[in-house]
Protein backbone atom coordinates (compact mmCIF):
# COMPACT_ATOMS: atom_id res chain seq x y z
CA UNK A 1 12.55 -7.76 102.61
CA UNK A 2 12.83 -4.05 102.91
CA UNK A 3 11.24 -1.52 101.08
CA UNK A 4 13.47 0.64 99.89
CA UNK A 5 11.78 4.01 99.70
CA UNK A 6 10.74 4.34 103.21
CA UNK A 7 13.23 1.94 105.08
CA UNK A 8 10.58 -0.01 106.62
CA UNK A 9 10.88 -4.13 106.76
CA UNK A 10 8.46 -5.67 105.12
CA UNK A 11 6.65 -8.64 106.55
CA UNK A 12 6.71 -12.09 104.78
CA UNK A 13 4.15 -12.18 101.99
CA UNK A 14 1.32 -14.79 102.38
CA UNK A 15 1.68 -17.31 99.22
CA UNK A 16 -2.38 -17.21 99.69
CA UNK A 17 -2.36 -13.46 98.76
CA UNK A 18 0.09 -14.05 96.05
CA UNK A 19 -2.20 -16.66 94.22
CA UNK A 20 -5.35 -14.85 94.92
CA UNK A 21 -3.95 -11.60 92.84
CA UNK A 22 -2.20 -13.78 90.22
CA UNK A 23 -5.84 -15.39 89.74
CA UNK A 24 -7.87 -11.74 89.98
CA UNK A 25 -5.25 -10.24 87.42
CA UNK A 26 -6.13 -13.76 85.32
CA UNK A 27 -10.01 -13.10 85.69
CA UNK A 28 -8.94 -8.98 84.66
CA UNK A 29 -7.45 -10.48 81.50
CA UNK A 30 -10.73 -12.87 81.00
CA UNK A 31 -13.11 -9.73 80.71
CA UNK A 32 -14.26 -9.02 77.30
CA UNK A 33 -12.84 -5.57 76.78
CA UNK A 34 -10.55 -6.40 73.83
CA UNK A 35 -7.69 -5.61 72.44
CA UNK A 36 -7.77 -1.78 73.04
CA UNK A 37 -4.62 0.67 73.82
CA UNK A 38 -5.80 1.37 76.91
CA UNK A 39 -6.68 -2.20 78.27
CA UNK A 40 -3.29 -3.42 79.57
CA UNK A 41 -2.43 -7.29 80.11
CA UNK A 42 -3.40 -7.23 83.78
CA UNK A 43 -1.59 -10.96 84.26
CA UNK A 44 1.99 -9.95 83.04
CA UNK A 45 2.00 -6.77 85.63
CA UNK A 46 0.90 -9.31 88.15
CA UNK A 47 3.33 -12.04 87.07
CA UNK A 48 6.48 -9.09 86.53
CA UNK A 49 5.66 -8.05 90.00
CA UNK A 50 5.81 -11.31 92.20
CA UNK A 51 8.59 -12.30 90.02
CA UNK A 52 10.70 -9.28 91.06
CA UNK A 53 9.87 -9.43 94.86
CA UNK A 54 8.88 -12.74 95.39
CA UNK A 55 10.42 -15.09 93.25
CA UNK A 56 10.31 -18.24 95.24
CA UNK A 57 6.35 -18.43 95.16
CA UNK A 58 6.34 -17.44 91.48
CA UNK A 59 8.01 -18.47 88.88
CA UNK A 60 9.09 -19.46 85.26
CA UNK A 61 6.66 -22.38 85.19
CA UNK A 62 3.22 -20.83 87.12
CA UNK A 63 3.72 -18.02 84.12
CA UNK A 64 3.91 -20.71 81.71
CA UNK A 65 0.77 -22.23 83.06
CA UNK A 66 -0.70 -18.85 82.66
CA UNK A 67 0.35 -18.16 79.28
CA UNK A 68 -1.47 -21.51 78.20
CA UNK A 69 -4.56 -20.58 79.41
CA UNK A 70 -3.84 -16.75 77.82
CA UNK A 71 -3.57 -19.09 74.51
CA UNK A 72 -6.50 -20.82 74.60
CA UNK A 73 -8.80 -17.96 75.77
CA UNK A 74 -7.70 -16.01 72.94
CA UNK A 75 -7.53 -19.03 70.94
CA UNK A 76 -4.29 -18.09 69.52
CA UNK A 77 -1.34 -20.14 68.36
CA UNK A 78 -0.66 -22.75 71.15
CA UNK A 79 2.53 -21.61 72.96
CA UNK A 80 2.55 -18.49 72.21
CA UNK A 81 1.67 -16.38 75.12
CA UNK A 82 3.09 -19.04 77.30
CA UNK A 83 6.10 -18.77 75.53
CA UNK A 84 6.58 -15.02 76.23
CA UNK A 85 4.99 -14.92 79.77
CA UNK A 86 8.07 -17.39 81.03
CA UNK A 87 10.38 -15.14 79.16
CA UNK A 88 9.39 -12.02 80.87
CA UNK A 89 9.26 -14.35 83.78
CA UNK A 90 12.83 -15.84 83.70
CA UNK A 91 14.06 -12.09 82.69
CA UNK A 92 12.16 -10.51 85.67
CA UNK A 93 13.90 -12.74 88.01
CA UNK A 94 17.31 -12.32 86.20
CA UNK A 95 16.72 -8.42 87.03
CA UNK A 96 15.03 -8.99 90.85
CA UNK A 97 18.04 -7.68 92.75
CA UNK A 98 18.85 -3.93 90.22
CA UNK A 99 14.98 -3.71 90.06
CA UNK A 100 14.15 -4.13 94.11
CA UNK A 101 16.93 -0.98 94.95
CA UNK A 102 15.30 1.30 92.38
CA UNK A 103 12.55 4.00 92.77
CA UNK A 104 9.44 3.16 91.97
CA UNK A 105 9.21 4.94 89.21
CA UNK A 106 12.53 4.12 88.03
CA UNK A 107 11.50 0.76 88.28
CA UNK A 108 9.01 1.43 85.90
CA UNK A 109 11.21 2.75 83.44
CA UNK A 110 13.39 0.09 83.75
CA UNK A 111 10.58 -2.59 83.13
CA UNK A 112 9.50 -0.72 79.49
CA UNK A 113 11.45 -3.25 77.74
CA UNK A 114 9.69 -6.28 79.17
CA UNK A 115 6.14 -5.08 78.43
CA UNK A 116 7.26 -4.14 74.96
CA UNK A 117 8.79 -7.71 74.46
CA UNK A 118 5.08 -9.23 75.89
CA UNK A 119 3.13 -7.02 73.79
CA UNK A 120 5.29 -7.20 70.42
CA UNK A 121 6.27 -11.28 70.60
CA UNK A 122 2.81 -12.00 69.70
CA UNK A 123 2.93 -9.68 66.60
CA UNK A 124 6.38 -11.11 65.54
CA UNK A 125 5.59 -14.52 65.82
CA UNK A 126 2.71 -14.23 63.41
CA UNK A 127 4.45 -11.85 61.21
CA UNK A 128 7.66 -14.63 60.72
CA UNK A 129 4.76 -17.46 60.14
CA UNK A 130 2.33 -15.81 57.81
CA UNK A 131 5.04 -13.50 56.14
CA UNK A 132 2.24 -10.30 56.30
CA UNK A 133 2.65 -8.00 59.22
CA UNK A 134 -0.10 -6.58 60.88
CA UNK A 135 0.98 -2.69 61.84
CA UNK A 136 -2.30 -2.15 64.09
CA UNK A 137 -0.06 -4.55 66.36
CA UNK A 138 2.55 -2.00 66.85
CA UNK A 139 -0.38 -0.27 69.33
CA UNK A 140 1.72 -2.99 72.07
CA UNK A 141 3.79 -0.20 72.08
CA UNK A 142 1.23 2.05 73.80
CA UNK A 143 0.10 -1.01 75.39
CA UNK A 144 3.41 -1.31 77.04
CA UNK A 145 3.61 2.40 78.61
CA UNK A 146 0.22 1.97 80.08
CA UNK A 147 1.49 -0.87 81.82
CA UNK A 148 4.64 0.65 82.68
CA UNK A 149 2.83 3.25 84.14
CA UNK A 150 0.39 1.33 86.09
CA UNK A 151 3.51 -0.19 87.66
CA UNK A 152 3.38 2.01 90.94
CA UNK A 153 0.09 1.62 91.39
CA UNK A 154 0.66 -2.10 91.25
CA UNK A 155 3.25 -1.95 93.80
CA UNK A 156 1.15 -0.27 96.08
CA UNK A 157 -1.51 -2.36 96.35
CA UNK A 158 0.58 -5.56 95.70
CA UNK A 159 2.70 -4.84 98.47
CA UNK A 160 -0.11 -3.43 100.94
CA UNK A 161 -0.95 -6.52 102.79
CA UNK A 162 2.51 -6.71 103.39
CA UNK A 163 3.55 -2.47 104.69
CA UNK A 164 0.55 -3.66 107.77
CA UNK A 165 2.08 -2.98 111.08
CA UNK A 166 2.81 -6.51 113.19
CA UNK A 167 1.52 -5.01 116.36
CA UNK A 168 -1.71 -3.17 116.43
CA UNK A 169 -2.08 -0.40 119.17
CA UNK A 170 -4.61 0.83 119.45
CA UNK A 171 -4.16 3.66 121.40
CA UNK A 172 -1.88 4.92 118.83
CA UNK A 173 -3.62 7.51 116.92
CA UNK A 174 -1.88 6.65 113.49
């Protein structure tokens, strides 16, 4: 894989690093910081990322798996979460190849809409069963463009392990 901003080949990513983040970014989403603006969903940046760059190791059905246990730590309607992580999941590797040639912060524009569909599914979904909308839940909104704007920070230390030079000199003074 290259990396597109700086031309330099990237080396494989270990599936060992992959599962370690997705299961940090899970234990980021376990904290008990609620439901503020500010707190983003840590998992579906994680999930949105190794879906775009490294398909293969993640996919629909690992962000299903996630979304369950989403659901029952928020002990939320069954499904739910699940439901819209494999969405964002199956969309993020629809887009894989137009997101990968972007700028990074292009990228993160172009990813607005799939944080806004994680953060306003929930909201819909219990709007269409209950009839009564909740408007605090329009705050996914803001939600979503903290997210998108974490993106390049993601992708720096996502891709990290991966930017390491193969051959270490060390007489090499950079």
């Amino acid at each position: 894989m290259i990396d597109f901003q700086s031309g330099y080949i990237l080396r494989p990513a270990n599936p060992f690093f992959i599962y370690f983040s997705l299961f940090c970014a899970l234990l980021l989403n376990l904290l008990p910081m609620g439901n503020e603006v500010w707190v983003p969903d840590w998992l579906i940046i994680c999930i949105v990322f190794w879906n775009i760059h490294q398909h293969r190791y993640v996919g629909v059905s690992i962000a299903f798996a996630l979304g369950l246990l989403m659901d029952v730590h928020n002990s939320d309607l069954l499904g739910l979460h699940a439901f819209s992580y494999s969405l964002v999941a199956y969309i993020a590797v629809s887009w894989h190849r137009r997101i990968v040639a972007l700028t990074v912060s292009t990228q993160a524009l172009h990813l607005v809409p799939i944080f806004l569909l994680t953060s306003l599914f929930p909201m819909l979904v219990h709007w269409l069963l209950s009839g009564t909308a909740y408007w605090w839940a329009l705050t996914g909104i803001a939600q979503a463009l903290v997210e998108a704007m974490l993106w390049p920070l993601a992708t720096r230390i996502l891709l990290s392990p991966q930017r390491r030079p193969i051959d270490v000199d060390h007489n090499r003074p950079i």
